[in-house]
Protein backbone atom coordinates (compact mmCIF):
# COMPACT_ATOMS: atom_id res chain seq x y z
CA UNK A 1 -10.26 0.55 21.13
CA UNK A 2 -11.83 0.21 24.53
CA UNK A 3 -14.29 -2.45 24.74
CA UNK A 4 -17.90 -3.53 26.42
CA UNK A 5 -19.63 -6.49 27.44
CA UNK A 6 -23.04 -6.82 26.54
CA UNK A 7 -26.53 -9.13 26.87
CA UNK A 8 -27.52 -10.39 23.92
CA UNK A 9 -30.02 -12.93 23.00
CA UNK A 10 -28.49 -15.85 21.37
CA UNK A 11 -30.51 -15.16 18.23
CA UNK A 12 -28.63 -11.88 18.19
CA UNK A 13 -25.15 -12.94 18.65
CA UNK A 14 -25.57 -15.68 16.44
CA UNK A 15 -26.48 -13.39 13.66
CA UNK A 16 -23.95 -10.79 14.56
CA UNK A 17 -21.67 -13.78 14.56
CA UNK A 18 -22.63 -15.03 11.23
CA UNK A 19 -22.14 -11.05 9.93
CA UNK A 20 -18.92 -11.04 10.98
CA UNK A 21 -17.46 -13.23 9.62
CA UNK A 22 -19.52 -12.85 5.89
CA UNK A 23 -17.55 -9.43 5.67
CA UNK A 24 -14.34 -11.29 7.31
CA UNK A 25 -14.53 -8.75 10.13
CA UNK A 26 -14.50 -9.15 14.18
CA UNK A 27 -18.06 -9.50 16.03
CA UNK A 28 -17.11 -5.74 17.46
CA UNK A 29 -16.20 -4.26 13.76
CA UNK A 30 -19.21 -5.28 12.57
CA UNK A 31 -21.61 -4.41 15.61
CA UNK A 32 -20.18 -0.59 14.86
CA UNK A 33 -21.09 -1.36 11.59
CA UNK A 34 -24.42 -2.09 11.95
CA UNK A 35 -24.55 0.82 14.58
CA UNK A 36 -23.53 3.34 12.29
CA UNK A 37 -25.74 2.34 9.64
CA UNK A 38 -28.74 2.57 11.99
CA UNK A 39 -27.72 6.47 13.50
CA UNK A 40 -27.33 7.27 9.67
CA UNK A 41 -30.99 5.64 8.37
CA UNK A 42 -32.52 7.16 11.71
CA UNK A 43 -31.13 10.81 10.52
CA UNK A 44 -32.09 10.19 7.39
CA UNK A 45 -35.58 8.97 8.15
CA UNK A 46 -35.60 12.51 11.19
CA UNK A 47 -34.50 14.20 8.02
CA UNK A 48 -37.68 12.67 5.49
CA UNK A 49 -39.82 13.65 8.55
CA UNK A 50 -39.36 17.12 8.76
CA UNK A 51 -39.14 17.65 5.43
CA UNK A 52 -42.79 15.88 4.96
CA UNK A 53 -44.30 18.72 7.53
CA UNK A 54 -43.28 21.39 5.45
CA UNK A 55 -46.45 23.50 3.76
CA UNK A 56 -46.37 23.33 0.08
CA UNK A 57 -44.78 26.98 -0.08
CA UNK A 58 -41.89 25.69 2.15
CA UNK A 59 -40.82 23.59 0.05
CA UNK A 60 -40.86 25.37 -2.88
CA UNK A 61 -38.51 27.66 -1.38
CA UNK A 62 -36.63 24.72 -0.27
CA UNK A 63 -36.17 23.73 -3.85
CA UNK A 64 -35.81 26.93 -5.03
CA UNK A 65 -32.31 27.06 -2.69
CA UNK A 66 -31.05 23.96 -3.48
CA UNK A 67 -31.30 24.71 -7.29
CA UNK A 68 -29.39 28.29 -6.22
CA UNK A 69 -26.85 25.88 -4.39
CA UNK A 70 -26.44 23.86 -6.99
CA UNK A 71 -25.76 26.69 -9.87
CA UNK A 72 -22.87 27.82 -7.19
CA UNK A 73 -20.76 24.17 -7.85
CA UNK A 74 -19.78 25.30 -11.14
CA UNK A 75 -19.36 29.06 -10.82
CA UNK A 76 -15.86 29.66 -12.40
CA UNK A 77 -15.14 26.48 -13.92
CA UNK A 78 -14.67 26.01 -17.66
CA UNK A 79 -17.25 23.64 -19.65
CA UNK A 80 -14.28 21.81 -20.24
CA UNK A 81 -13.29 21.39 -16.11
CA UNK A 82 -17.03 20.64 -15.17
């Protein structure tokens, strides 16, 4: 893995410090970690966003999809398989 120096403020790499080693992990494992987790909440929250500027008749067709989807998952399965 190809590796960076950066500036941090000794608060930060104090704390990243401290994370590390709680989950028994290097200072870069667990600064991907954290990164990761951030790009996921911030498509998440992109994701809440968008869906909250929907009209009301949006997202009843929205919901009206996903419930299509969702009869889909157990189209030729036995009770039994489900």
């Amino acid at each position: 893995m190809a590796t960076a120096h950066i500036r941090a403020s000794a608060y930060a790499s104090e704390t990243l410090r401290r994370m590390a080693q709680a989950s028994n992990t290097t200072t870069a494992a667990a600064l991907d970690t954290i990164l990761r987790e951030r790009e996921r909440y911030d498509f998440f929250a992109s994701a809440a966003e968008a869906y909250g500027t929907l009209s009301n008749s949006e997202r009843a067709e929205a919901s009206a999809d996903v419930t299509e989807w969702d009869g889909t998952l157990l189209d030729g399965l036995e009770e039994t398989e489900a």
